[in-house]
Every structure is written in C-alpha cells, then in structure tokens.
N, C-alpha and C. Protein backbone atom coordinates (compact mmCIF):
# COMPACT_ATOMS: atom_id res chain seq x y z
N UNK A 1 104.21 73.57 143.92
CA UNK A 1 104.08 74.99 144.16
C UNK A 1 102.62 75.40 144.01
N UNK A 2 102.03 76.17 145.10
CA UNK A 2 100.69 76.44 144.93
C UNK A 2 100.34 77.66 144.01
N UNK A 3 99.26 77.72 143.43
CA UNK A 3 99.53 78.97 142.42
C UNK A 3 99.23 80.28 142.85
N UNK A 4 99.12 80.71 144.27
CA UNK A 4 99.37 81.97 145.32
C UNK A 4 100.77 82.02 145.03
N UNK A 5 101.86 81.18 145.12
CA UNK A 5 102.94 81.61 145.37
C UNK A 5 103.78 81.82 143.98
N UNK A 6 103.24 81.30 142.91
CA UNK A 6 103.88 81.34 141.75
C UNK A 6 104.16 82.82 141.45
N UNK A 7 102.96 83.53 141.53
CA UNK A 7 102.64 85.19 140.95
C UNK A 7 104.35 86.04 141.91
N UNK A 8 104.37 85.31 143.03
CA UNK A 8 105.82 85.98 144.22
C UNK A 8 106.67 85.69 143.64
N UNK A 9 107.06 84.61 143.73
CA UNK A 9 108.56 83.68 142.86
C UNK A 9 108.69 84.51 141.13
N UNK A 10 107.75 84.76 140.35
CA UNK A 10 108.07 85.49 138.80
C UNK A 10 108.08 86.85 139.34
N UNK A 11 107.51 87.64 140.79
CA UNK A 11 108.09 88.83 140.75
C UNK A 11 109.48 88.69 141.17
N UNK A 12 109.59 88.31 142.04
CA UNK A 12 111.34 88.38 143.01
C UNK A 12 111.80 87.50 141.76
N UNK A 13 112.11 87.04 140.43
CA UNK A 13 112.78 86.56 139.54
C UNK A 13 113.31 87.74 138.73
N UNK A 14 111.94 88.33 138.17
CA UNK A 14 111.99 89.62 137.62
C UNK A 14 112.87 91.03 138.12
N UNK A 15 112.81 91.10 139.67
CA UNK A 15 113.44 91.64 140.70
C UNK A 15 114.35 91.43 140.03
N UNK A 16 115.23 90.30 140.38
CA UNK A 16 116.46 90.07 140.30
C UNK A 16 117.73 90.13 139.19
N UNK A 17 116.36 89.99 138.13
CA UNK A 17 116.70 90.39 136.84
C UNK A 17 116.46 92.08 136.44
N UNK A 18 116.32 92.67 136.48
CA UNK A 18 115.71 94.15 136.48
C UNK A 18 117.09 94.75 137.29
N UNK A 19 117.40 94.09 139.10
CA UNK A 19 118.57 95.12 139.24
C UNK A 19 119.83 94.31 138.73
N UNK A 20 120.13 93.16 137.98
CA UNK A 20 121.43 92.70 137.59
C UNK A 20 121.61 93.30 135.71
N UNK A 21 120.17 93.84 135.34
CA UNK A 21 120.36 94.69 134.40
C UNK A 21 120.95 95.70 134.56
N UNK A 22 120.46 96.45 136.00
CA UNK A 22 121.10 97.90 135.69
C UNK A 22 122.02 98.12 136.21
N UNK A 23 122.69 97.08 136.85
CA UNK A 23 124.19 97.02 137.57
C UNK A 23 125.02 96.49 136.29
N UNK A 24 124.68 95.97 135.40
CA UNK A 24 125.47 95.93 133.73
C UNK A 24 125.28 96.84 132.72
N UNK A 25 124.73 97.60 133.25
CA UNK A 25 124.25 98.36 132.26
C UNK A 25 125.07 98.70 131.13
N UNK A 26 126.20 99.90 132.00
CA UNK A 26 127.75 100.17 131.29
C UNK A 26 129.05 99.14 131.14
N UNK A 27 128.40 97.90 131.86
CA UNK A 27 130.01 96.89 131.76
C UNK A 27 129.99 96.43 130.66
N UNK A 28 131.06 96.20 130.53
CA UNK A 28 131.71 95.55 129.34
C UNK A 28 131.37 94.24 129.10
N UNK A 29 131.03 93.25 130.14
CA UNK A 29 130.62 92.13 130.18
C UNK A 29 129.15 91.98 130.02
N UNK A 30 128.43 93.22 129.62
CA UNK A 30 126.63 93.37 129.05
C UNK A 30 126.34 92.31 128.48
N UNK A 31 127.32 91.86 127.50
CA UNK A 31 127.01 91.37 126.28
C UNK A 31 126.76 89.56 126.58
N UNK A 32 127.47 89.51 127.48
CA UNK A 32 127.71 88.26 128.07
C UNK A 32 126.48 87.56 128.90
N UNK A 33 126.22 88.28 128.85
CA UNK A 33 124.35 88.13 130.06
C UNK A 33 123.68 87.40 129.82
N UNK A 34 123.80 85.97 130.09
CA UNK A 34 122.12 85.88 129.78
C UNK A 34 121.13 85.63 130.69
N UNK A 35 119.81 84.81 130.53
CA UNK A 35 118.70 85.11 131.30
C UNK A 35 119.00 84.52 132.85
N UNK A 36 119.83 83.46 132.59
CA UNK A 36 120.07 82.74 133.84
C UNK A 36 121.12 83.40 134.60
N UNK A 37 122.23 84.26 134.04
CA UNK A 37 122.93 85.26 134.96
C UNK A 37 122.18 86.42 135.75
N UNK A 38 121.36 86.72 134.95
CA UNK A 38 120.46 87.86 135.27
C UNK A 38 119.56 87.40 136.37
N UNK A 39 119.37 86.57 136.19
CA UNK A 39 118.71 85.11 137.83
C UNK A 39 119.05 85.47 138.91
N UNK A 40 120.38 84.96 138.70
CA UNK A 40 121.65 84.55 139.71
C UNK A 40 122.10 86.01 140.63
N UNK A 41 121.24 86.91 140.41
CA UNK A 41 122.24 88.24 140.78
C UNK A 41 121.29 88.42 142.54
N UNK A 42 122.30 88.84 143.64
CA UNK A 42 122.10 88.36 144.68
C UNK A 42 121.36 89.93 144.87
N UNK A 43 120.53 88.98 146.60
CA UNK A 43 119.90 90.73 146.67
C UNK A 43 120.79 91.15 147.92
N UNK A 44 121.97 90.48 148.07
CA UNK A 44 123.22 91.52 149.32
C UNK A 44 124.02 92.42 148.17
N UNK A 45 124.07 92.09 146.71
CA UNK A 45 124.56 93.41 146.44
C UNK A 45 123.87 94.81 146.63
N UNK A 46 122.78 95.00 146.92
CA UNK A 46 121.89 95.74 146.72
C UNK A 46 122.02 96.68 148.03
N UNK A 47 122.53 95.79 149.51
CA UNK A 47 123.03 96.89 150.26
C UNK A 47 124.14 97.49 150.24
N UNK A 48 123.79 98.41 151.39
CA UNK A 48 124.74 99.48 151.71
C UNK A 48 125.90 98.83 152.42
N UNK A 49 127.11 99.85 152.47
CA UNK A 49 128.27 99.34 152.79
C UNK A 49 128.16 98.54 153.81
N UNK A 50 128.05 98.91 155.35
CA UNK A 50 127.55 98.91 156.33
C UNK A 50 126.95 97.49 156.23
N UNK A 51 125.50 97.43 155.88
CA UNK A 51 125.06 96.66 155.79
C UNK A 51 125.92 94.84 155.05
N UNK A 52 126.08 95.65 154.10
CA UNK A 52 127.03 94.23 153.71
C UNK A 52 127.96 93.58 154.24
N UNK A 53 128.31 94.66 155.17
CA UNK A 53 129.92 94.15 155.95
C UNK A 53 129.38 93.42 156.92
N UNK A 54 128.63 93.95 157.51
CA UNK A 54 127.94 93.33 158.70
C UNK A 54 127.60 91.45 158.04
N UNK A 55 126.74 91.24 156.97
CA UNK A 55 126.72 90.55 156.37
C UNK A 55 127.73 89.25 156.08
N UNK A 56 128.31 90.52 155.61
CA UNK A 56 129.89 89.35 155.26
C UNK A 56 130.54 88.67 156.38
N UNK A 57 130.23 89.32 157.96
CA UNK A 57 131.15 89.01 158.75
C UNK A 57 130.19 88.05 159.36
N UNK A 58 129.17 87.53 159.35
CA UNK A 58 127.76 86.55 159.79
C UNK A 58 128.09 85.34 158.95
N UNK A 59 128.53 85.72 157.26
CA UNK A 59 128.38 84.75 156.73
C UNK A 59 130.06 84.00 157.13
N UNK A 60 130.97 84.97 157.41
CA UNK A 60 132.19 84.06 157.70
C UNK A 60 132.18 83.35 158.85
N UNK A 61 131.78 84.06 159.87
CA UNK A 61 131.15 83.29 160.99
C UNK A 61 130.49 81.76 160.82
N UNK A 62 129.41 81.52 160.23
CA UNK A 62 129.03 80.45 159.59
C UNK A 62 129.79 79.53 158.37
N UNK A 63 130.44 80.40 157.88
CA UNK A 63 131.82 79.34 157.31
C UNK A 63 132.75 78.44 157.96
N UNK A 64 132.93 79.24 158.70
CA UNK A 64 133.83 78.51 159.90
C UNK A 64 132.97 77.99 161.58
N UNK A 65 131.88 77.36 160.79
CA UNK A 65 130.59 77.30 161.69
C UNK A 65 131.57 76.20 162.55
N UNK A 66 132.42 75.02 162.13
CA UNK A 66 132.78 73.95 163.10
C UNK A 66 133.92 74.53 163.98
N UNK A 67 134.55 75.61 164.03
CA UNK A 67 135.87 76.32 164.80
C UNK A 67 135.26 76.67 166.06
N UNK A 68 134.42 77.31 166.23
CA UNK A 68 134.16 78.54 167.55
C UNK A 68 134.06 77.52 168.81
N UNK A 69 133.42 76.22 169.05
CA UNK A 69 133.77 75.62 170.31
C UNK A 69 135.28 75.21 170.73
N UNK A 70 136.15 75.90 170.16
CA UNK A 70 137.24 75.32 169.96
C UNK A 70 138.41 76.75 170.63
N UNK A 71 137.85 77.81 169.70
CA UNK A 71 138.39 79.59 169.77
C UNK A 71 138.77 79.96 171.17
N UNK A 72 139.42 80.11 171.21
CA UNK A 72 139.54 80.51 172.32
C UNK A 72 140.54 82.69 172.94
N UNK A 73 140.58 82.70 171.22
CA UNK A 73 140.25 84.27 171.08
C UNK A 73 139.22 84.98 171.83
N UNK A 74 139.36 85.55 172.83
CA UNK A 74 137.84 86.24 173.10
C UNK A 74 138.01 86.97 172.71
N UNK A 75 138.97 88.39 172.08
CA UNK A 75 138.30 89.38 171.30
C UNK A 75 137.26 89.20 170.42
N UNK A 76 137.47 88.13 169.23
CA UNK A 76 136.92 87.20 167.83
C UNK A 76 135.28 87.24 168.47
N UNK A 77 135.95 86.28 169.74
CA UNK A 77 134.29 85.77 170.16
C UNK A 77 133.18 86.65 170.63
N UNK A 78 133.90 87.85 171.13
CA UNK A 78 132.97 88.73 171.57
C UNK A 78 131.86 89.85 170.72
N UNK A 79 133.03 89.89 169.69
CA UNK A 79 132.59 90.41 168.34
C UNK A 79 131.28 89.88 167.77
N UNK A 80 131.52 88.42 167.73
CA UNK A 80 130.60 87.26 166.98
C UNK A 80 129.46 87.41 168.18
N UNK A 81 129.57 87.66 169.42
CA UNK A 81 128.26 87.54 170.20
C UNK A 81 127.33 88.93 169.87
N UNK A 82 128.61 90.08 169.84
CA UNK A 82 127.62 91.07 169.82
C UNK A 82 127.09 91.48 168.09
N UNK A 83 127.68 91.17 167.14
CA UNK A 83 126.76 90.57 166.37
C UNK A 83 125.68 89.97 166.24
N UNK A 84 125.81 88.65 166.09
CA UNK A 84 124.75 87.76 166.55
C UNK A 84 123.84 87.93 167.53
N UNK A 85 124.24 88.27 168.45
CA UNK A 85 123.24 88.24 169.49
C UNK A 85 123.47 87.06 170.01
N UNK A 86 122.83 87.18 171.71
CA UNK A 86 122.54 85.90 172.23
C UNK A 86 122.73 84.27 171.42
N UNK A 87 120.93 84.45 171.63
CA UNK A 87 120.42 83.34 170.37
C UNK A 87 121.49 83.06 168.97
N UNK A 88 121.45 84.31 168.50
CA UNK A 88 122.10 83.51 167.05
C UNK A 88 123.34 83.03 167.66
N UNK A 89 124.62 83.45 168.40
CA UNK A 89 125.58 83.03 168.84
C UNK A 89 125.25 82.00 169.44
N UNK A 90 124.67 81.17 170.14
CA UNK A 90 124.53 79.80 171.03
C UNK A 90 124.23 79.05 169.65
N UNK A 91 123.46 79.66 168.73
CA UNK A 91 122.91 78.26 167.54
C UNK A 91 124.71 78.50 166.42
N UNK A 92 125.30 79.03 166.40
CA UNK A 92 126.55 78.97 165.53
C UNK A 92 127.41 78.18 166.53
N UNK A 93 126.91 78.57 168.29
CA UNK A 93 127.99 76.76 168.61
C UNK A 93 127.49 75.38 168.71
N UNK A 94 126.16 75.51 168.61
CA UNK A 94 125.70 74.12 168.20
C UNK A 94 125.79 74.03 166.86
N UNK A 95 125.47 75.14 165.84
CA UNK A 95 126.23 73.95 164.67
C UNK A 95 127.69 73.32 164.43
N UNK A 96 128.50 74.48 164.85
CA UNK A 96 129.68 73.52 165.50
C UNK A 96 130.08 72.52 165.90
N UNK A 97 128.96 72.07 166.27
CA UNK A 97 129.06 70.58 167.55
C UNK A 97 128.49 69.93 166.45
N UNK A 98 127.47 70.36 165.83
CA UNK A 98 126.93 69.42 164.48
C UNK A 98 127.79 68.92 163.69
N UNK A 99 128.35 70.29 163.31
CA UNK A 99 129.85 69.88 161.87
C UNK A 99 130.82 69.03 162.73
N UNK A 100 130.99 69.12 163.91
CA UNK A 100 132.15 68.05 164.38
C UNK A 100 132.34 66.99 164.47
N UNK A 101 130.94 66.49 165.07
CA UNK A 101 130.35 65.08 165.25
C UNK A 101 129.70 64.86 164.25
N UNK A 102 130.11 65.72 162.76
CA UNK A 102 129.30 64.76 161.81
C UNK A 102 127.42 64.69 161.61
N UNK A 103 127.10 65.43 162.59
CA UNK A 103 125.38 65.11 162.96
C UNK A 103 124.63 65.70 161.59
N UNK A 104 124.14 65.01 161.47
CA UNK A 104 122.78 65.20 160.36
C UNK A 104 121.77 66.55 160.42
N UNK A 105 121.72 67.56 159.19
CA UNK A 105 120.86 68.44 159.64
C UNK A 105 121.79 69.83 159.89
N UNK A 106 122.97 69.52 160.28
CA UNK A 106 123.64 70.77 160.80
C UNK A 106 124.53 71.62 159.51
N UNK A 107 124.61 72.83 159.41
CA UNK A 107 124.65 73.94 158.22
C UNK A 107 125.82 73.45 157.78
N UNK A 108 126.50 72.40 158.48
CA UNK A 108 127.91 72.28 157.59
C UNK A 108 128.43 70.60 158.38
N UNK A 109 127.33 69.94 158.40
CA UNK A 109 127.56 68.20 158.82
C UNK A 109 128.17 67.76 158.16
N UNK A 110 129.24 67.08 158.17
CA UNK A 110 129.60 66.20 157.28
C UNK A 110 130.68 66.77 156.07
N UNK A 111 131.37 68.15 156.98
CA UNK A 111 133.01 68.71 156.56
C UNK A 111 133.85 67.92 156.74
N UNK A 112 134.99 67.51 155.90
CA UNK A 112 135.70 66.28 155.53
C UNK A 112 136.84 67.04 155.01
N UNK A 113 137.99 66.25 154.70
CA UNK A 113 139.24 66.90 154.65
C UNK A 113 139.84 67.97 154.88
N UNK A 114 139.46 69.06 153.59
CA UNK A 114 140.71 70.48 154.03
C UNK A 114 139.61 71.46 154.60
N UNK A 115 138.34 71.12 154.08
CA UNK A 115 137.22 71.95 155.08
C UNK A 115 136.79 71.90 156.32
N UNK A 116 137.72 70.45 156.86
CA UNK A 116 137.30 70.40 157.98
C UNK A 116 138.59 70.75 158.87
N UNK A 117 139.44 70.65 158.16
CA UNK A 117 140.74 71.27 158.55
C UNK A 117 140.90 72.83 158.95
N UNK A 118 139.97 73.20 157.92
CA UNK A 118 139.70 75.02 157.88
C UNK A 118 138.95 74.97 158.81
N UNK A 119 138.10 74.50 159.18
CA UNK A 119 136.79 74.72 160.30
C UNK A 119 137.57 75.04 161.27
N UNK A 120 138.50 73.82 161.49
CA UNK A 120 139.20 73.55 162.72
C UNK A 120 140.33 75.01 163.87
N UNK A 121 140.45 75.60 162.31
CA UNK A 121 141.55 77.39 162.76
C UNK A 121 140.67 78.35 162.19
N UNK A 122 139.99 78.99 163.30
CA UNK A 122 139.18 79.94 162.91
C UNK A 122 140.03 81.48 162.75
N UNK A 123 139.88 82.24 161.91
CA UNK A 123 140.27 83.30 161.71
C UNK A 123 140.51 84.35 163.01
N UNK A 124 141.89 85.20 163.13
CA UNK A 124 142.23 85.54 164.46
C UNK A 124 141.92 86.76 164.77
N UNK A 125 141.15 87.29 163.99
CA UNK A 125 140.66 88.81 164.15
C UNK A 125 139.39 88.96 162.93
N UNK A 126 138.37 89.82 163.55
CA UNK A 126 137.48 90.41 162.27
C UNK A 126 137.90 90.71 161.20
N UNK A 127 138.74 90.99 160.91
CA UNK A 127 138.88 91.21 159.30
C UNK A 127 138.83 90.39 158.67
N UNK A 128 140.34 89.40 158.95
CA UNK A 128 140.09 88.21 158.22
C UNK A 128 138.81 87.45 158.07
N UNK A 129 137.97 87.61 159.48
CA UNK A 129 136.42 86.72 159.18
C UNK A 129 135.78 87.52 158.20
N UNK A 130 135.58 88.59 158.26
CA UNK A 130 134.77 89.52 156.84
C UNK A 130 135.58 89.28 156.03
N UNK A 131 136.36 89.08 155.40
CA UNK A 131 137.42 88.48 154.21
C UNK A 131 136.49 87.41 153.75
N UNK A 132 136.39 86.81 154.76
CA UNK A 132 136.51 85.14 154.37
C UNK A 132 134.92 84.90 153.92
N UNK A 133 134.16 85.86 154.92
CA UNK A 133 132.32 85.98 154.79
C UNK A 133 132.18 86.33 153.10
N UNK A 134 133.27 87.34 152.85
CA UNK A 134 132.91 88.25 151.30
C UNK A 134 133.22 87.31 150.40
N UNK A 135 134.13 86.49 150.94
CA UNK A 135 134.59 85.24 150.01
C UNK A 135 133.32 84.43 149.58
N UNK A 136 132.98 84.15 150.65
CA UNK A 136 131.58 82.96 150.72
C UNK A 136 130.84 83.67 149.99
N UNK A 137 130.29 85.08 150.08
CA UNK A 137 129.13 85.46 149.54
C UNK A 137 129.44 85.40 148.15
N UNK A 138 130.77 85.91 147.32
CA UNK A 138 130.83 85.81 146.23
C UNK A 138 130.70 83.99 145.48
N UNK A 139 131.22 83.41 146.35
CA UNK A 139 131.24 81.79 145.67
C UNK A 139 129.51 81.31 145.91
N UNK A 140 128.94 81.73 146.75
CA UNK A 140 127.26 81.35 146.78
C UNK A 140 126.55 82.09 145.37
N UNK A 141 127.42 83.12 144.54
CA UNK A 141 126.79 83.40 143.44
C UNK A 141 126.59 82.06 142.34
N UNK A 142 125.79 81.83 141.82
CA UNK A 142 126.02 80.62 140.83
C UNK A 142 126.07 81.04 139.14
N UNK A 143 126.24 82.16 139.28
CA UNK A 143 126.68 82.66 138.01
C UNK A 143 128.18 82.99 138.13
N UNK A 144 128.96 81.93 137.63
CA UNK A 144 130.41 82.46 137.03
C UNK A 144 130.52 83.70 136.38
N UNK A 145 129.86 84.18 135.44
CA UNK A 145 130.02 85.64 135.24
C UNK A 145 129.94 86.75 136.24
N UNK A 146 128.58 86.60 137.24
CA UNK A 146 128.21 87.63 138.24
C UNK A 146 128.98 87.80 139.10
N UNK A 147 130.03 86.24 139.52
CA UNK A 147 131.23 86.15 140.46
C UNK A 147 132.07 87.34 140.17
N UNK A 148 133.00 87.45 138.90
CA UNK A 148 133.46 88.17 138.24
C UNK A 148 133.11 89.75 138.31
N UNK A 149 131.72 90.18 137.96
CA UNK A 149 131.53 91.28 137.98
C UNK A 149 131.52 91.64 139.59
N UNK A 150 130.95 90.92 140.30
CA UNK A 150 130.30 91.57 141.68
C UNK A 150 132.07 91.39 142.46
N UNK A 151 132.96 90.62 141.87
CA UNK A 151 134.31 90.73 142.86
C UNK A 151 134.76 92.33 142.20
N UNK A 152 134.54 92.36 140.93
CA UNK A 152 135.31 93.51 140.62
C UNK A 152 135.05 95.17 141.05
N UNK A 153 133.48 95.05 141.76
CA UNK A 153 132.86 95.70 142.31
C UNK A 153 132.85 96.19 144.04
N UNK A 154 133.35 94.82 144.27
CA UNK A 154 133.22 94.99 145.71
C UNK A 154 134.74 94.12 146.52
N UNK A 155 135.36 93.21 145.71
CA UNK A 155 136.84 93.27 145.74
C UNK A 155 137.61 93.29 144.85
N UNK A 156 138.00 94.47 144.18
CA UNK A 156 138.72 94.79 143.28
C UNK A 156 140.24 94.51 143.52
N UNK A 157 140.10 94.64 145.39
CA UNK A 157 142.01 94.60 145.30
C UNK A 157 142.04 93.18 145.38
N UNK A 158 141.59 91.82 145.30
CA UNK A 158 142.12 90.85 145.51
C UNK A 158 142.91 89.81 144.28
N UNK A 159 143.73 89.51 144.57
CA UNK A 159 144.67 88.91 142.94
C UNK A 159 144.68 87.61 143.12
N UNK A 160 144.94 87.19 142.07
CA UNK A 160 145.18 85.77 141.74
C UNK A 160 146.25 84.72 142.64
N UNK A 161 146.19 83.85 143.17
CA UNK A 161 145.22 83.10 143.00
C UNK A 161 144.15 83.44 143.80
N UNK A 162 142.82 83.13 143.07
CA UNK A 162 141.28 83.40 144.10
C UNK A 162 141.64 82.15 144.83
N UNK A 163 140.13 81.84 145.93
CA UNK A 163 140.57 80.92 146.62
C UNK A 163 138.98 80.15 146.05
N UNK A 164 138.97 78.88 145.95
CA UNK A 164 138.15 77.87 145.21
C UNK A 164 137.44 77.34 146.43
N UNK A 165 135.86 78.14 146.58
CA UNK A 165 135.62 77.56 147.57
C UNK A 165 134.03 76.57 147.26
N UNK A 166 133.94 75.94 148.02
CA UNK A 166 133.27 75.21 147.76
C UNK A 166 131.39 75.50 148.19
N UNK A 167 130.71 75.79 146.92
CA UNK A 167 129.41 76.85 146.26
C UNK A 167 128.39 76.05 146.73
N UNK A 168 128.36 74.91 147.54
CA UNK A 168 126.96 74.66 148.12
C UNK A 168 127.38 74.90 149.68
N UNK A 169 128.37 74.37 150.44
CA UNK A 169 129.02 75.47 151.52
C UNK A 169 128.52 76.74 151.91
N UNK A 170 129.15 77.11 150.93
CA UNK A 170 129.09 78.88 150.33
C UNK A 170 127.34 79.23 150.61
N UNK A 171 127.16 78.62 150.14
CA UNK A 171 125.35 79.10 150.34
C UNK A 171 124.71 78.64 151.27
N UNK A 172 125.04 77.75 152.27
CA UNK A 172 124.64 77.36 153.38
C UNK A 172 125.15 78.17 154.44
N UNK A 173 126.82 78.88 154.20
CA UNK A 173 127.05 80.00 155.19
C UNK A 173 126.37 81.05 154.94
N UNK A 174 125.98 81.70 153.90
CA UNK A 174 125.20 82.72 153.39
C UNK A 174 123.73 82.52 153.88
N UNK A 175 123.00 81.40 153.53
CA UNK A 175 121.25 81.53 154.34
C UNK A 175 121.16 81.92 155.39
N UNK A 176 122.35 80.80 156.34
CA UNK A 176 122.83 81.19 157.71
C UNK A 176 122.68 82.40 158.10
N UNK A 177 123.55 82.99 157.43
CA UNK A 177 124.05 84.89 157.91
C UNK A 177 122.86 85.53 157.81
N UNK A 178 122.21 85.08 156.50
CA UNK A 178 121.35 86.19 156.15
C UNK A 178 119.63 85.77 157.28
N UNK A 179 119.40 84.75 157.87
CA UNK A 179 118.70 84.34 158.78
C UNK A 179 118.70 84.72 160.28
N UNK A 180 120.21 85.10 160.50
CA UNK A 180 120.95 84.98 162.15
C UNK A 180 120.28 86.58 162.36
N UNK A 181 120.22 86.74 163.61
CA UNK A 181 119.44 88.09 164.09
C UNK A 181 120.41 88.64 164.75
N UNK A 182 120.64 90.07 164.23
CA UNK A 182 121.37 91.08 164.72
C UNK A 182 121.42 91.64 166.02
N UNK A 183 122.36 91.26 166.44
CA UNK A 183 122.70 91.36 168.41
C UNK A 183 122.70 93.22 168.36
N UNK A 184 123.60 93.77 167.81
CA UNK A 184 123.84 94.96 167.65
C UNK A 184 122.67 95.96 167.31
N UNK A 185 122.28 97.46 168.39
CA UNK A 185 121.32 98.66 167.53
C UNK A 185 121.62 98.65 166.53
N UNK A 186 120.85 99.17 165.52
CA UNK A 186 120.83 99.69 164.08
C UNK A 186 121.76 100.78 164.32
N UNK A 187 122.24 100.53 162.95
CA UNK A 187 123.67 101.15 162.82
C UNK A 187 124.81 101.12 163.31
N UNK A 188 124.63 99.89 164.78
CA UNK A 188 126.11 99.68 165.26
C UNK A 188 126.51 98.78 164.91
N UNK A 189 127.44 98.88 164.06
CA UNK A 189 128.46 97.80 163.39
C UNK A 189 129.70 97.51 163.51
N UNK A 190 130.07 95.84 163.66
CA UNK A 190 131.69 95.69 163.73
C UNK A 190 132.32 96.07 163.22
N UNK A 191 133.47 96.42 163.37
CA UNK A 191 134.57 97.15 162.53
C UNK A 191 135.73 96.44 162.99
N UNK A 192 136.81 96.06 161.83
CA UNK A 192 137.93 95.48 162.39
C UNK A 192 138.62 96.32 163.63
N UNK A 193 138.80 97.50 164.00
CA UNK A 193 139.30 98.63 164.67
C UNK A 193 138.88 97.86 165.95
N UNK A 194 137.68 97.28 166.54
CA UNK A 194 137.23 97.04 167.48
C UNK A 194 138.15 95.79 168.26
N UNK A 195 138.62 94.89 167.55
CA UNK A 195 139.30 93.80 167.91
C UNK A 195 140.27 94.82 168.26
N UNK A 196 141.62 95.06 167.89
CA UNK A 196 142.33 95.89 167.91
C UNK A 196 142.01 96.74 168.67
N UNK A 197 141.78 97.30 169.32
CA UNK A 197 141.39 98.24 170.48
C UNK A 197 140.79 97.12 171.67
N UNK A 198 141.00 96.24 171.60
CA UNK A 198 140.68 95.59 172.89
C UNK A 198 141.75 94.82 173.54
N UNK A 199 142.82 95.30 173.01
CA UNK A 199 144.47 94.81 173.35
C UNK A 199 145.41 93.86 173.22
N UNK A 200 146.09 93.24 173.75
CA UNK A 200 146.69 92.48 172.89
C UNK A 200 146.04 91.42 173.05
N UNK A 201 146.45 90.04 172.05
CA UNK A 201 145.81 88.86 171.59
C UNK A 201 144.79 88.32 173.37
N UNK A 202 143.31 88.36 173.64
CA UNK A 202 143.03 87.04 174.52
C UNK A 202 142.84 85.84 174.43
N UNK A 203 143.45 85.10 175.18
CA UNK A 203 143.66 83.50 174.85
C UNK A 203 142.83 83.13 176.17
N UNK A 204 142.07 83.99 177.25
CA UNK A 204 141.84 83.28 178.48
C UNK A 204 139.79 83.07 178.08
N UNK A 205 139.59 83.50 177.22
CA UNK A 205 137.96 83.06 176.78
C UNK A 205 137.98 82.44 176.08
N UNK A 206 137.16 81.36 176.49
CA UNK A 206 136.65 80.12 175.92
C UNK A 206 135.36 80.63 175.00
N UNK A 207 134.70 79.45 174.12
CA UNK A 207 133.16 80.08 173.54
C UNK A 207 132.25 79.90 174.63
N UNK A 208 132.72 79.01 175.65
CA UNK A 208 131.81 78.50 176.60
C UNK A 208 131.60 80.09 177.61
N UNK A 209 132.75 80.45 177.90
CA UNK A 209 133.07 81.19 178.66
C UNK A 209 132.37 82.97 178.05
N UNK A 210 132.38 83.35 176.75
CA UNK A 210 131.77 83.93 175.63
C UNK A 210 130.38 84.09 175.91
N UNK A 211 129.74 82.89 175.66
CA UNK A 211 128.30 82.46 176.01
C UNK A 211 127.60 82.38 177.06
C-alpha cells in the first residue's frame, strides 16, 4: 500500500465506523459492537429506498449470474436490460457463460452443486430477484451482528428459516451490482408492478433475443 492511499483507506474506515455508530445508537444490540462490526457496516445502507432497491435487484441479477442465457422469461429479461443497460446486460450474459463452462476469472466460475443448481432457475418475476439481491446484500455483510441489525431494519418481515447463503458469492454479486451502470434516467426505477403489467407469463424471448 502506498502511503497516498493509506490517509483514504483510515478515512472511508472511520466513515464506516462513524455511520454504523449512529445507526446503533438507540439499539439494543449497542453494547455488542465492536471495532470490527463497526468496520463491517456497508455503505448501501446509507441509501435511499429507491436507490437500494434498484441495488438489490443488480445484485440478484448477478447472483443468479449463470441462469439468464438460459431465461427465457422476457418480461424478467427486459427488466434486467433496462436496468443494466446495454453493456452491463451483455457482460451479466457472459458471466453466465463463465459460471457455466466453469471459466476462470468469471464473478461466479466454478458454481458447483446446489449453487449451480440455483443458477440454473432464475427467479420468475422482479420481486423475487430483489428478494434474492436483498438476500445477497445482507449475507456480503461480514459482521454477524450487522446481518442481524441491518435485516431487522430493512427486512423485518422475513422469518425463520433465513436462507444460508454463501458470503464470498454474496460479495462477488454485490461488487458486481454495485459496478454495473444504470440503463435507466435517474429516478426511473424497476418496480415489481412493471413485470405484471406486461401480461401474462412470456416464454417467446430468449436472452439472445433480449440483447
């Protein structure tokens, strides 16, 4: 590490610690804190609704990075293009092709059993993909405590059993999302409503066909 960049890395540490203070401020779990939770605290809690959802639905997208050459939903897919955009949508079906064939380098190479099983049935409407994105973002936390607080914050309705997902995954769909460039103007955001208003189930678009 060169020592230009050290002085950045102890502010954005400090950052991170400063707003996972004042998001504990009043919890009950204060007490529980320590320096390395206070680390761990992400900077997508920090947006707005909007913003996060959008978020969440990039990072589920990239969860299920090996499914979409496969989808053949075009409501799903159309969603994911106008999201993404162009560009980011063509690089989420080549990593696809990465995670399938195993290739080296790709955000999710080398998915094996029930993850690759999951890759394989991609979620059949936006919601469930923002489900599944909010999922990821919470398991990319690496504070077991912050998991806890930030679900109780931002999914309060979800019950037991959680779903156990796998936290280096998890953070590889998350860089993903948070890297991929927004297809959509500012302020226009997916909304599950949108699938659903585009009629009943399409089965005649391919991703090829999408793209």
């Amino acid at each position: 590490m060169s020592a230009s960049a050290a002085p950045l890395l102890n502010t954005a540490l400090r950052a991170r610690r400063a707003a996972a203070a004042r998001a504990l401020h009043d919890h009950p779990r204060r007490a529980q804190a320590g320096w390395d939770d206070l680390a761990a605290w992400p900077g997508w809690a920090a947006l707005g609704d909007d913003a996060r959802a959008a978020l969440a639905l990039r990072a589920g997208a990239w969860w299920h990075a090996g499914a979409w050459q496969h989808c053949i939903n075009g409501a799903v897919l159309r969603t994911l293009q106008a999201e993404l955009g162009p560009e980011g949508f063509a690089r989420l079906l080549s990593a696809g092709s990465d995670a399938a064939g195993g290739a080296s380098g790709g955000a999710f190479a080398g998915v094996e059993g029930e993850a690759a099983a999951e890759a394989a049935a991609p979620p059949e409407d936006a919601a469930t993909l923002a489900r599944a994105g909010l999922e990821a973002l919470l398991a990319s936390v690496a504070s077991p405590l912050l998991r806890v607080v930030l679900r109780e914050q931002f999914a309060p309705a979800t019950l037991p059993p959680l779903p156990a997902l796998d936290a280096a995954r998890a953070r590889r769909a998350v860089k993903e999302a948070q890297a991929s460039p927004h297809g959509r103007p500012r302020g226009e955001l997916p909304r599950p409503r949108e699938v659903a208003a585009s009629g009943p189930r399409e089965t005649a678009c391919s991703a090829k066909e999408a793209a």
